[in-house]
Protein backbone atom coordinates (compact mmCIF):
# COMPACT_ATOMS: atom_id res chain seq x y z
CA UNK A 1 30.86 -9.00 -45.65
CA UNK A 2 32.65 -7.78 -48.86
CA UNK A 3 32.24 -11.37 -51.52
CA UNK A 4 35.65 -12.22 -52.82
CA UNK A 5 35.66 -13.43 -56.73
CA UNK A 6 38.57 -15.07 -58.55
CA UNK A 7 38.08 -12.24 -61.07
CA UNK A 8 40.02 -9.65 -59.12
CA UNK A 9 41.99 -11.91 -56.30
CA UNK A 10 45.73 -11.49 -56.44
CA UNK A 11 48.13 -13.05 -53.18
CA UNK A 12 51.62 -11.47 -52.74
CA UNK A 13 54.21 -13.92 -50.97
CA UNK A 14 57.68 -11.49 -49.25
CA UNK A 15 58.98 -12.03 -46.27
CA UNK A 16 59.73 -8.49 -45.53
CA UNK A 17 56.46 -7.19 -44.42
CA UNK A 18 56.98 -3.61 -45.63
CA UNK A 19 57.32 -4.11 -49.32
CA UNK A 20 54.50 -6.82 -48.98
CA UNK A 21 51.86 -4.16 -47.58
CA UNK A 22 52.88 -1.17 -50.05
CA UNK A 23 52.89 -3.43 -53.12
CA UNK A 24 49.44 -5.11 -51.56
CA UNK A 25 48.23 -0.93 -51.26
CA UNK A 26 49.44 -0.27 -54.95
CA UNK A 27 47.48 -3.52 -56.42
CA UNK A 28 44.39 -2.86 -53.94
CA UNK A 29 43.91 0.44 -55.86
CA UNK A 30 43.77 -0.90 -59.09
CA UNK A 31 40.44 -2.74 -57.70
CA UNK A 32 41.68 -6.38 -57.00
CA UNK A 33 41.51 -8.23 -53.56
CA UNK A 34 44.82 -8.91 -52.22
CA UNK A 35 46.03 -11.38 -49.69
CA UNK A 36 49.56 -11.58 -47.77
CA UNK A 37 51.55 -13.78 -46.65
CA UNK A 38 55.35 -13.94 -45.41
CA UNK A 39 56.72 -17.50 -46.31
CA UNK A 40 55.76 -20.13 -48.75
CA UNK A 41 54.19 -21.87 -46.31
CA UNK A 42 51.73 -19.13 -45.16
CA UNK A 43 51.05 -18.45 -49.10
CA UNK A 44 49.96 -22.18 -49.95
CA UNK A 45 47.79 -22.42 -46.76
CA UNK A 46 46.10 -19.01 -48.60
CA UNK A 47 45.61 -20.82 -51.41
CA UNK A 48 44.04 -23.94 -50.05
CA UNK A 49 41.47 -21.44 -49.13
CA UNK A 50 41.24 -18.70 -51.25
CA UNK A 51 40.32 -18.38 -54.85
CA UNK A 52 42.88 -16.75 -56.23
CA UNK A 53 44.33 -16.09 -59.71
CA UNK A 54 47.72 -14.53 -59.35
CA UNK A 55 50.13 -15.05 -57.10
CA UNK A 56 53.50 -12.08 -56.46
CA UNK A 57 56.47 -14.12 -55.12
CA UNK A 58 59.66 -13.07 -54.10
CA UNK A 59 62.21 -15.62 -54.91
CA UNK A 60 64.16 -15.47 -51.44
CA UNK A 61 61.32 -16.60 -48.83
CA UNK A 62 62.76 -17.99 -45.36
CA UNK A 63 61.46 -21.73 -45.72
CA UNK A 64 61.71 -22.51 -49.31
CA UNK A 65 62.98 -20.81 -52.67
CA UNK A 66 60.28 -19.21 -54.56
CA UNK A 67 61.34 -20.61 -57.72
CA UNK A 68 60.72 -23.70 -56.42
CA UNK A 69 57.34 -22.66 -54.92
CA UNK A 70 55.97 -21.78 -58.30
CA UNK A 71 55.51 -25.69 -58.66
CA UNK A 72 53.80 -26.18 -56.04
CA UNK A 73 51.22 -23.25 -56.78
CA UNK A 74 50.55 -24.80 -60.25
CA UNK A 75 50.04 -28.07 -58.51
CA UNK A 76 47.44 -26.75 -56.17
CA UNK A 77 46.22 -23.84 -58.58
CA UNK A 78 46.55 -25.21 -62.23
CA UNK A 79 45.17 -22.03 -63.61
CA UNK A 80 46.76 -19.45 -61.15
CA UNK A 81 49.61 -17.57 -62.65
CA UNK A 82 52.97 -16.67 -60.77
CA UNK A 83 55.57 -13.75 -61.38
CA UNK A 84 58.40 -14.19 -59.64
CA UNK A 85 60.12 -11.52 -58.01
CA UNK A 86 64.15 -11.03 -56.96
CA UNK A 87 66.30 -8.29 -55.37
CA UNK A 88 69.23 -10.27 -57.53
CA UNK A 89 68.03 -11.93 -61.07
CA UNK A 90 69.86 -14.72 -62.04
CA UNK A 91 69.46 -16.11 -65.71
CA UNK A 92 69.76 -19.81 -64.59
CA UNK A 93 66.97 -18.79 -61.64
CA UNK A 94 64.55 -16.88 -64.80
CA UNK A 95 64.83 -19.86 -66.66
CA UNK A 96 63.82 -22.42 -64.10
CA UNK A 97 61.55 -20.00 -63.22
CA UNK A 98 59.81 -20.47 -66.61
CA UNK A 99 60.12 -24.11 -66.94
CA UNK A 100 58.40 -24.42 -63.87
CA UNK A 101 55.10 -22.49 -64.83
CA UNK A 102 55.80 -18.83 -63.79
CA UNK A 103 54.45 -16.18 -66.08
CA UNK A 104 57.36 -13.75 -65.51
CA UNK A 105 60.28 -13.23 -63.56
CA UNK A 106 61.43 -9.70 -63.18
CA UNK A 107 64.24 -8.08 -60.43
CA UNK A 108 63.01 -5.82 -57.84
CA UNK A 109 63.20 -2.11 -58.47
CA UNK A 110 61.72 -2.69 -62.06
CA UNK A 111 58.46 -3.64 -60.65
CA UNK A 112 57.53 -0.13 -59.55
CA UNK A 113 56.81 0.83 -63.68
CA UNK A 114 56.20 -3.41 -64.58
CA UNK A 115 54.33 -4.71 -61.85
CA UNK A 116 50.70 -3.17 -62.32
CA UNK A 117 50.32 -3.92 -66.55
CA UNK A 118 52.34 -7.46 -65.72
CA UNK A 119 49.46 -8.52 -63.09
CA UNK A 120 46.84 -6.97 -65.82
CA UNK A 121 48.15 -9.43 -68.36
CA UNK A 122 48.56 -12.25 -65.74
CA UNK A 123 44.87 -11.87 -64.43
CA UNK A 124 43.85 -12.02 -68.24
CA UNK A 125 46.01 -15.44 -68.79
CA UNK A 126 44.49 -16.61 -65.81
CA UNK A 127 40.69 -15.85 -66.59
CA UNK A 128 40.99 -17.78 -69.61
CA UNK A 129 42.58 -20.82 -67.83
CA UNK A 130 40.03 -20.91 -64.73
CA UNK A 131 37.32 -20.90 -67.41
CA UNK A 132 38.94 -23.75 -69.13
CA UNK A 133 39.65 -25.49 -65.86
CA UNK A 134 35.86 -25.42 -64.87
CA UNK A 135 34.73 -26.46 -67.94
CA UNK A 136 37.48 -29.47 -67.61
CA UNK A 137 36.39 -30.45 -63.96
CA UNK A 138 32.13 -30.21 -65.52
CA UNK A 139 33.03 -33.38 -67.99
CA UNK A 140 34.98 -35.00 -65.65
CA UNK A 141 31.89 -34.88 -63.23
CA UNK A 142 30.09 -35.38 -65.37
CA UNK A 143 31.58 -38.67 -66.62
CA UNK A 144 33.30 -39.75 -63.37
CA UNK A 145 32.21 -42.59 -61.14
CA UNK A 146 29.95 -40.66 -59.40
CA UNK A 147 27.83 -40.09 -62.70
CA UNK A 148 26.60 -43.77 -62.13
CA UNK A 149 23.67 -44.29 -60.85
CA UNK A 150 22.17 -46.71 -58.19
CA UNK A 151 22.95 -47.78 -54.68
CA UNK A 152 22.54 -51.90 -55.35
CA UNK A 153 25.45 -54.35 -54.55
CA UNK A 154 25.87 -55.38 -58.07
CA UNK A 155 26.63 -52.27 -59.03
CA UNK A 156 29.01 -50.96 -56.63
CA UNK A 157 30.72 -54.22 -56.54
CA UNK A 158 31.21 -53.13 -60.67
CA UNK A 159 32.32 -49.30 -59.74
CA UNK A 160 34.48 -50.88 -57.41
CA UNK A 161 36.51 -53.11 -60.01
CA UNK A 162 36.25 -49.92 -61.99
CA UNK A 163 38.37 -47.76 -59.84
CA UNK A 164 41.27 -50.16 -58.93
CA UNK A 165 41.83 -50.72 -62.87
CA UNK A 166 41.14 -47.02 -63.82
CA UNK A 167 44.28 -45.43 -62.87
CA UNK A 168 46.32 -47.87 -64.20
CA UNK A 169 47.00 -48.51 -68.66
CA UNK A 170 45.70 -52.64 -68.04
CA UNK A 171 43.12 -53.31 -70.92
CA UNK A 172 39.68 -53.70 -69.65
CA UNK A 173 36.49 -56.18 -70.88
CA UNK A 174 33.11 -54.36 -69.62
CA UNK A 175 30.37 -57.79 -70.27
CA UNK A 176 26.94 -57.10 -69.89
CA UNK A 177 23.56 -57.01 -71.45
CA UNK A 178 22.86 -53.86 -74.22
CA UNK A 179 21.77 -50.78 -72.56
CA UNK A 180 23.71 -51.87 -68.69
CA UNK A 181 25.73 -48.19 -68.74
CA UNK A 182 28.95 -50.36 -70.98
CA UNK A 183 29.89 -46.54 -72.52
CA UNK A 184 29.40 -45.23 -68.87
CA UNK A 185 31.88 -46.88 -67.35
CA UNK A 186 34.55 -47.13 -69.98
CA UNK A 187 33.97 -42.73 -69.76
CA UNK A 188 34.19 -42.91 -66.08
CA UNK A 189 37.54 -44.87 -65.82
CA UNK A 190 39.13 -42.96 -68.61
CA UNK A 191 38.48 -39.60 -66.54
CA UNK A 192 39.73 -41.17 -63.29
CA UNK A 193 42.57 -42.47 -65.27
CA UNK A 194 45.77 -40.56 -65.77
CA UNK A 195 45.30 -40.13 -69.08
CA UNK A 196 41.53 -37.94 -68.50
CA UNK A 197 43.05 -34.78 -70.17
CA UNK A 198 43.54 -36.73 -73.41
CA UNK A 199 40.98 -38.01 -75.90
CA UNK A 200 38.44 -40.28 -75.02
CA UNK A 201 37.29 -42.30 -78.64
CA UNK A 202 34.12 -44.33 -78.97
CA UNK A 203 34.09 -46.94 -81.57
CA UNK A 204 31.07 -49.32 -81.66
CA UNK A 205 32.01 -51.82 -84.05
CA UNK A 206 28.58 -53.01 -85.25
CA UNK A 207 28.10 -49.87 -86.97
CA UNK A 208 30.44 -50.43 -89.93
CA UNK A 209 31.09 -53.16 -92.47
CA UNK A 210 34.53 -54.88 -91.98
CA UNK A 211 36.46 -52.49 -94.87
CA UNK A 212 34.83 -49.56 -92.98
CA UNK A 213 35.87 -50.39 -90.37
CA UNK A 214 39.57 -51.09 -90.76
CA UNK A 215 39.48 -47.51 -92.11
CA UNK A 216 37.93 -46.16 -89.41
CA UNK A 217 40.24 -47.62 -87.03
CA UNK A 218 43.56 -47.49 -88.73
CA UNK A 219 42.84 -44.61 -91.10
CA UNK A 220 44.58 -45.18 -94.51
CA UNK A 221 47.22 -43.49 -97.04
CA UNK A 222 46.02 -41.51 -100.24
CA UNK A 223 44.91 -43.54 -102.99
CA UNK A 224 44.66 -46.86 -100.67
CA UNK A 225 41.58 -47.47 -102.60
CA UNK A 226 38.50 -45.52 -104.61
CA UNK A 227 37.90 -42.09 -102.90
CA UNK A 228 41.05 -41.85 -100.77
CA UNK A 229 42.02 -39.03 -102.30
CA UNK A 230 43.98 -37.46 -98.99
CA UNK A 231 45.59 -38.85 -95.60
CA UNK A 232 42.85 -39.68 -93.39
CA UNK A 233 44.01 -40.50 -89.56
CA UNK A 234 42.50 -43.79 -87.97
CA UNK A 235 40.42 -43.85 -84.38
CA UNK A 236 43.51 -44.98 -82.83
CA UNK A 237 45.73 -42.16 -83.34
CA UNK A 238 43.00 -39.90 -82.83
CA UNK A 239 43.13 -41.48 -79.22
CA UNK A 240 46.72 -41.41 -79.11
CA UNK A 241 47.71 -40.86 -75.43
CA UNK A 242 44.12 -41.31 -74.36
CA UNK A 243 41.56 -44.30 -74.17
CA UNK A 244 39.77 -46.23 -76.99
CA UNK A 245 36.86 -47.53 -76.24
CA UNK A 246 35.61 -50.59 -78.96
CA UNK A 247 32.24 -51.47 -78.02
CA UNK A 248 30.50 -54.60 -79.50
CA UNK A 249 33.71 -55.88 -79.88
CA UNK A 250 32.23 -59.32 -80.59
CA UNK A 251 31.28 -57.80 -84.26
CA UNK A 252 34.83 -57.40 -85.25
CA UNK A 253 35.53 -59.97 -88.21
CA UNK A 254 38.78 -62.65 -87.51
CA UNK A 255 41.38 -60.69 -89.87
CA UNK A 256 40.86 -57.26 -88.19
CA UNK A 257 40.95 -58.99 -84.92
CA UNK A 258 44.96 -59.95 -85.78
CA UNK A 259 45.80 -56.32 -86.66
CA UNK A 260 43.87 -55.54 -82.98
CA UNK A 261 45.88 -57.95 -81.39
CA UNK A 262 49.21 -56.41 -82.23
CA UNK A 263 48.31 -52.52 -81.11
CA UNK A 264 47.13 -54.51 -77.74
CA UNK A 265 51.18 -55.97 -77.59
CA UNK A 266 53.69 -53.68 -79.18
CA UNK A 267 51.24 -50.15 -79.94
CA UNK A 268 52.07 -50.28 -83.65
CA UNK A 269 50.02 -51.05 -86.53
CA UNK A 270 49.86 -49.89 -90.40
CA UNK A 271 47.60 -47.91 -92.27
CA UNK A 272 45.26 -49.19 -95.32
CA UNK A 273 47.35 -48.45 -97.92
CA UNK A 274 50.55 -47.82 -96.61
CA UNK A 275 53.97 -50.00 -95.94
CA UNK A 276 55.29 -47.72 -93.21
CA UNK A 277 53.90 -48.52 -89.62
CA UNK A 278 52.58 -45.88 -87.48
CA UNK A 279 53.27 -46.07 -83.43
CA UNK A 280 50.38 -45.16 -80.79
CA UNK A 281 50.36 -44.71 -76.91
CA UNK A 282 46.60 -45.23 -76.88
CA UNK A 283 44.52 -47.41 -73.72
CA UNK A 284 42.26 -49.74 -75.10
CA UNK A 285 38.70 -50.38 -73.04
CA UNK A 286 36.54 -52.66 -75.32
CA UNK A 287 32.94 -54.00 -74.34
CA UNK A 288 30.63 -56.97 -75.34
CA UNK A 289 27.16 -58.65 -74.93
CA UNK A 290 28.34 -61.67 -76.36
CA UNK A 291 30.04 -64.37 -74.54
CA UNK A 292 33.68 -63.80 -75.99
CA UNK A 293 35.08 -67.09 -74.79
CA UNK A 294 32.57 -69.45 -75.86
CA UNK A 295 33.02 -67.46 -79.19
CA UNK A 296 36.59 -67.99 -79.25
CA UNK A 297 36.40 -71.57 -78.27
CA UNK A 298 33.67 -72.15 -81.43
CA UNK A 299 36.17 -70.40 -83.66
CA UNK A 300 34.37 -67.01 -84.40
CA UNK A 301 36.77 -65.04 -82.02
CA UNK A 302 40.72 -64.80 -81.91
CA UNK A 303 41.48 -66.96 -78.10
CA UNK A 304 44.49 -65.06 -78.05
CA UNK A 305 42.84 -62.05 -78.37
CA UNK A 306 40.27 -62.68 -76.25
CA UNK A 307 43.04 -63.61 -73.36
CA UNK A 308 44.27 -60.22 -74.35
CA UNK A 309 41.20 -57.79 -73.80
CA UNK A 310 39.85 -59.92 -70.41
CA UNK A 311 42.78 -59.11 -68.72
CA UNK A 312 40.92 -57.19 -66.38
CA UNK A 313 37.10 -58.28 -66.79
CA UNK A 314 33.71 -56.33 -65.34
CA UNK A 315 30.52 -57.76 -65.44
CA UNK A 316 28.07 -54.88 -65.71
CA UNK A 317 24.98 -56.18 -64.01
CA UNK A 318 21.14 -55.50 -65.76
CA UNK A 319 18.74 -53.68 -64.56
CA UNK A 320 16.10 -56.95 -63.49
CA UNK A 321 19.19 -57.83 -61.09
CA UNK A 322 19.43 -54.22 -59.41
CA UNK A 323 15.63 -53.82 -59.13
CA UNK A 324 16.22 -52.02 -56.16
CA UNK A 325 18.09 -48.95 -58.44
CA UNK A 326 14.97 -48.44 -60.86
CA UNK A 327 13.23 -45.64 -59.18
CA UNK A 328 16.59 -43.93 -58.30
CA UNK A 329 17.52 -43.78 -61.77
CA UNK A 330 13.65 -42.97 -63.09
CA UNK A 331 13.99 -39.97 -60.63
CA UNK A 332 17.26 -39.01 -62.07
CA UNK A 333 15.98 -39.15 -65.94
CA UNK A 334 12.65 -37.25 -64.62
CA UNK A 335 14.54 -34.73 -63.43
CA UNK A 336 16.70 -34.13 -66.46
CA UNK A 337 13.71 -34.62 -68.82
CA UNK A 338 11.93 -32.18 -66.89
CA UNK A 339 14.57 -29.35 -67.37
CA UNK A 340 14.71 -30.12 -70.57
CA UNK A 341 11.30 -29.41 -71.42
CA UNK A 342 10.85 -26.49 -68.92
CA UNK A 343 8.30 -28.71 -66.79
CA UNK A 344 8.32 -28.77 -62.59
CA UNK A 345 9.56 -31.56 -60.71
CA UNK A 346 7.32 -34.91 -61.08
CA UNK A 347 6.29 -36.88 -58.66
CA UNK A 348 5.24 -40.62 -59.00
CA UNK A 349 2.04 -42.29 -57.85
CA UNK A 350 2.19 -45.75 -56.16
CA UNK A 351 1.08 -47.49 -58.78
CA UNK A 352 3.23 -45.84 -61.20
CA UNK A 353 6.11 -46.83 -58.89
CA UNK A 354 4.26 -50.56 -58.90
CA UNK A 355 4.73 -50.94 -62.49
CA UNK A 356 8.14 -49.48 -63.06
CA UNK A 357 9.25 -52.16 -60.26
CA UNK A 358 7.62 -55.07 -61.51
CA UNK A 359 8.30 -54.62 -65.29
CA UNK A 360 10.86 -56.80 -66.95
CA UNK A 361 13.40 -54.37 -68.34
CA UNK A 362 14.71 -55.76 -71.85
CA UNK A 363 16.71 -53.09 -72.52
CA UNK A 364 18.03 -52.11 -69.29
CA UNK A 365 18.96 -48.01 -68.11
CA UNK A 366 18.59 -47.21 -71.77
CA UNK A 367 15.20 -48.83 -72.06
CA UNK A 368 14.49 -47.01 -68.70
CA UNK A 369 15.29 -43.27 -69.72
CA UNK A 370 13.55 -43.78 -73.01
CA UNK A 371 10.16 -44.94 -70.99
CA UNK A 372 10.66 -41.94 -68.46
CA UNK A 373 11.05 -39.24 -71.97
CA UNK A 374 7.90 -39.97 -72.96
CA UNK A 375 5.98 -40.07 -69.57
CA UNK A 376 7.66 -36.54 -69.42
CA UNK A 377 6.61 -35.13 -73.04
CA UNK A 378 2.92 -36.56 -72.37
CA UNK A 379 2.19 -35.40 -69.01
CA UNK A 380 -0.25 -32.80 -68.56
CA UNK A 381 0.66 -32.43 -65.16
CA UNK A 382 2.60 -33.18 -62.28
CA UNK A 383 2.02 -36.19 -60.95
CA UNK A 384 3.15 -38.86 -62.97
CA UNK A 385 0.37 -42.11 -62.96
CA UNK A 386 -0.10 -45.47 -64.56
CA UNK A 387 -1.93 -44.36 -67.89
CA UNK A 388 1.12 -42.87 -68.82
CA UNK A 389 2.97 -45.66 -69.24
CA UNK A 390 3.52 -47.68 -73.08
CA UNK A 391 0.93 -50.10 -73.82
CA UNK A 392 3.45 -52.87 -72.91
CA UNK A 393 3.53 -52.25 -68.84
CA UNK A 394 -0.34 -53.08 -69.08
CA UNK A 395 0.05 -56.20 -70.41
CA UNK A 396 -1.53 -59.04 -68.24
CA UNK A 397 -3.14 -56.08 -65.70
CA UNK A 398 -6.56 -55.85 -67.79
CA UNK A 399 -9.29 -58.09 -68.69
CA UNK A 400 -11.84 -58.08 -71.87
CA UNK A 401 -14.46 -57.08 -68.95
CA UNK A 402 -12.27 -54.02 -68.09
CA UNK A 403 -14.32 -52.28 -71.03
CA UNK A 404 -10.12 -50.98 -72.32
CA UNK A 405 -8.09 -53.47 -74.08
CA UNK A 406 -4.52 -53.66 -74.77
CA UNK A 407 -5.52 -52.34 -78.39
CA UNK A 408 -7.56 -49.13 -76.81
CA UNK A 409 -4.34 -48.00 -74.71
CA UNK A 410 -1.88 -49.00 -77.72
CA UNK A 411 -4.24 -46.79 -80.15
CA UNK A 412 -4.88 -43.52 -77.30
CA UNK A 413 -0.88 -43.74 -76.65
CA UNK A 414 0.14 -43.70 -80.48
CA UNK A 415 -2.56 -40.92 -81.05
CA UNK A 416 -1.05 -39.13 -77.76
CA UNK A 417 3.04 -39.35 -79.01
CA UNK A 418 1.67 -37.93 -82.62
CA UNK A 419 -0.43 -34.79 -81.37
CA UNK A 420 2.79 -34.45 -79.28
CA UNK A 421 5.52 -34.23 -82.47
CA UNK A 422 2.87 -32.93 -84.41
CA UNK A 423 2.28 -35.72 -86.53
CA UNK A 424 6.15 -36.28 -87.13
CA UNK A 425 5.93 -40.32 -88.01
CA UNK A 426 10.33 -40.35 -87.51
CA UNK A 427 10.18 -38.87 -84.12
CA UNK A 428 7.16 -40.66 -82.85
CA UNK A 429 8.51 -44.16 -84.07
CA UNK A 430 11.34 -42.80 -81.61
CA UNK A 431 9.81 -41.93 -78.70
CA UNK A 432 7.35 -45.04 -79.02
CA UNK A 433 10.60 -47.25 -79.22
CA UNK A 434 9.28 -49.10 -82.27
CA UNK A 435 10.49 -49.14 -85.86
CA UNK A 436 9.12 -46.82 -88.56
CA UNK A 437 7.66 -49.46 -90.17
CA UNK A 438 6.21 -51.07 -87.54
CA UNK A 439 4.52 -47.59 -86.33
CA UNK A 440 3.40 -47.26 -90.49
CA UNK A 441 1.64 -50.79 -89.77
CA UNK A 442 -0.18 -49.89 -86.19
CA UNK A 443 -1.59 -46.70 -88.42
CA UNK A 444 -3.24 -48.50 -90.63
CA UNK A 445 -4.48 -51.17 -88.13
CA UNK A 446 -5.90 -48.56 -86.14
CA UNK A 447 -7.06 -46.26 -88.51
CA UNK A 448 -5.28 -43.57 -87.91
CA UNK A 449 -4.59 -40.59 -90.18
């Protein structure tokens, strides 16, 4: 059975059968695969099929006009490429022809010198395009709803919400806990939204001080201040005619809250620096861990902004109330990790299991896929068992008589993570999820050079 690639597949759509087998000989002998068909119909139904890259269709088919076909290709093939052919060119018919995504449009009786390089130059265009379109359909599965993990009711009750707000422009409010997948979701409804071949922006607002900030955001005119010595554009037009997404919006200070407030009602706002005000079509997704209304109600967040952004709410659940998703998400990070480092598929031993269950996650999926890195990097094997796990999951499990205390596992683990980045105190801090100066202070407790 001869294997059909997209590289060489070209469909020709005439109803007279005659000129659709000689011109399918002709273009077989250059080396591509070629499919027939005698009506528009017939041709689409190849399609939904087929891969194929270009498509040959005469303009006069029996159940619709090709011109008007070419549409409907693009629709089903985005990356395909049509020329158009006619026993009687028409310029109004070339130009809609155009407009409507066809690569050419040339009369019958030309094509016998034309067709051949024109189908060269189409398959090139079209190459390009598929490789574009499959890189375009990776992110969006990669970032789509289907990217989130877990199988709990909490969660899906969450990706449901998600998907009735994401094709829609309706400001959303993801609430939740640091580390509950906030980023995640604001990705996955921007993808599934109409606006997924636009920018998605990431803004997390606890990052930068409140002049920062504002710059960030809004950008600002030259000479606005010390070191604005060109144009810079803001976050938000960046985003223009895509998604936004302010996390920690509960950082934001009262005065850059107002300015939020009007891009939320009329899209407009005005640079640092500059008198003139600048117009966006941008969807804004912003995300908290604080409680936004008892913080409006106290006076440290704008009510009418906060009525604004929870116009469509989500409560992203944690981790300690989807217990039941831990191991499917440890298996999914163990399997990444383990690509990553060139290392077999892991398995987990009961107790390992035990402990991942019964461990109170503080910082949710995030604290999760940090714990299952550096079971990963210090593995020697396969089988992934309790020993492996930070100091912290044997807290309360061993006894002074058990001749290891907590101080024995913290000290072998540190010394483990530092053979491991080869005495690299940054990385190990990292991996060990503490600060550098904490790690610096364990050192010298232990004794270890």
């Amino acid at each position: 059975m001869k294997i059909l690639t997209m590289q060489q597949s070209v469909l020709i759509i005439d109803d007279e059968k005659k000129i659709c087998s000689l011109l399918a000989r002709i273009i077989e002998l250059e080396g591509f695969t070629v499919f027939q068909a005698n009506t528009g119909k017939e041709g689409l139904k190849v399609l939904a099929n087929q891969e194929v890259h270009v498509v040959i269709s005469d303009v006069k088919l029996p159940d619709i006009n090709g011109v008007e076909l070419v549409k409907q290709i693009k629709q089903l093939k985005p990356y395909a490429e049509v020329i158009n052919l006619t026993a009687f060119g028409t310029i109004q018919d070339g130009v809609k022809a155009m407009r409507n995504g066809a690569f050419d449009y040339i009369t019958k009786g030309d094509d016998n010198d034309k067709i051949i390089p024109l189908v060269y130059k189409a398959m090139e265009k079209a190459k390009l395009q598929y490789r574009v379109f499959e890189l375009e359909s990776k992110i969006q599965k990669q970032y789509d709803f289907t990217s989130i993990l877990g199988q709990s009711k909490p969660v899906l009750e969450a990706i449901d919400l998600a998907r009735r707000v994401a094709p829609t422009d309706t400001t959303v409010l993801l609430l939740g806990e640091t580390g509950t997948g906030k980023e995640v979701f604001a990705q996955a409804i921007h993808f599934e939204s109409q606006r997924k071949t636009k920018p998605f922006v990431a803004l997390n607002c606890s990052g930068f001080n409140p002049d920062l900030l504002e710059s960030e955001l809004f950008g600002y005119k030259q000479g606005a201040f010390t070191g604005a010595q060109k144009d810079k554009k803001g976050l938000l037009q960046e985003a223009n005619e895509g998604t936004l997404f302010l996390d920690e919006i509960g950082e934001m200070n009262l005065d850059l809250q107002a300015k939020l407030l009007r891009v939320l009602e009329n899209q407009t706002f005005i640079k640092v620096g500059d008198t003139q005000t600048t117009k966006v079509n941008v969807r804004i997704i912003a995300a908290t861990n604080r409680d936004l209304k008892t913080e409006a109600e106290e006076g440290r967040f704008r009510l009418d902004l906060y009525y604004r952004l929870s116009v469509f709410s989500i409560e992203l659940p944690s981790l300690n109330e989807r217990k039941g998703d831990v191991l499917i998400i440890a298996k999914y990070y163990l399997k990444q990790f383990a690509a990553k480092v060139n290392k077999p598929d892991f398995t987990m031993d009961e107790q390992f299991s035990t402990m991942l269950l019964n461990h109170t996650w503080k910082g949710n999926i995030r604290e999760l896929k940090n714990v299952i890195e550096r079971v990963v990097i210090l593995s020697d094997g396969t089988s992934l068992n309790a020993s492996l796990l930070p100091f912290e999951f044997h807290q309360g499990t061993i006894s002074e008589g058990d001749g290891m205390k907590m101080e024995t596992i913290e000290k072998m683990h540190i010394m483990k993570v530092l053979k491991y980045t080869r005495n690299n105190k940054t990385e190990t801090s990292r991996l060990l999820g503490i600060g550098l100066t904490t790690l610096y202070r364990k050192l010298e407790e232990y004794h270890i050079s």
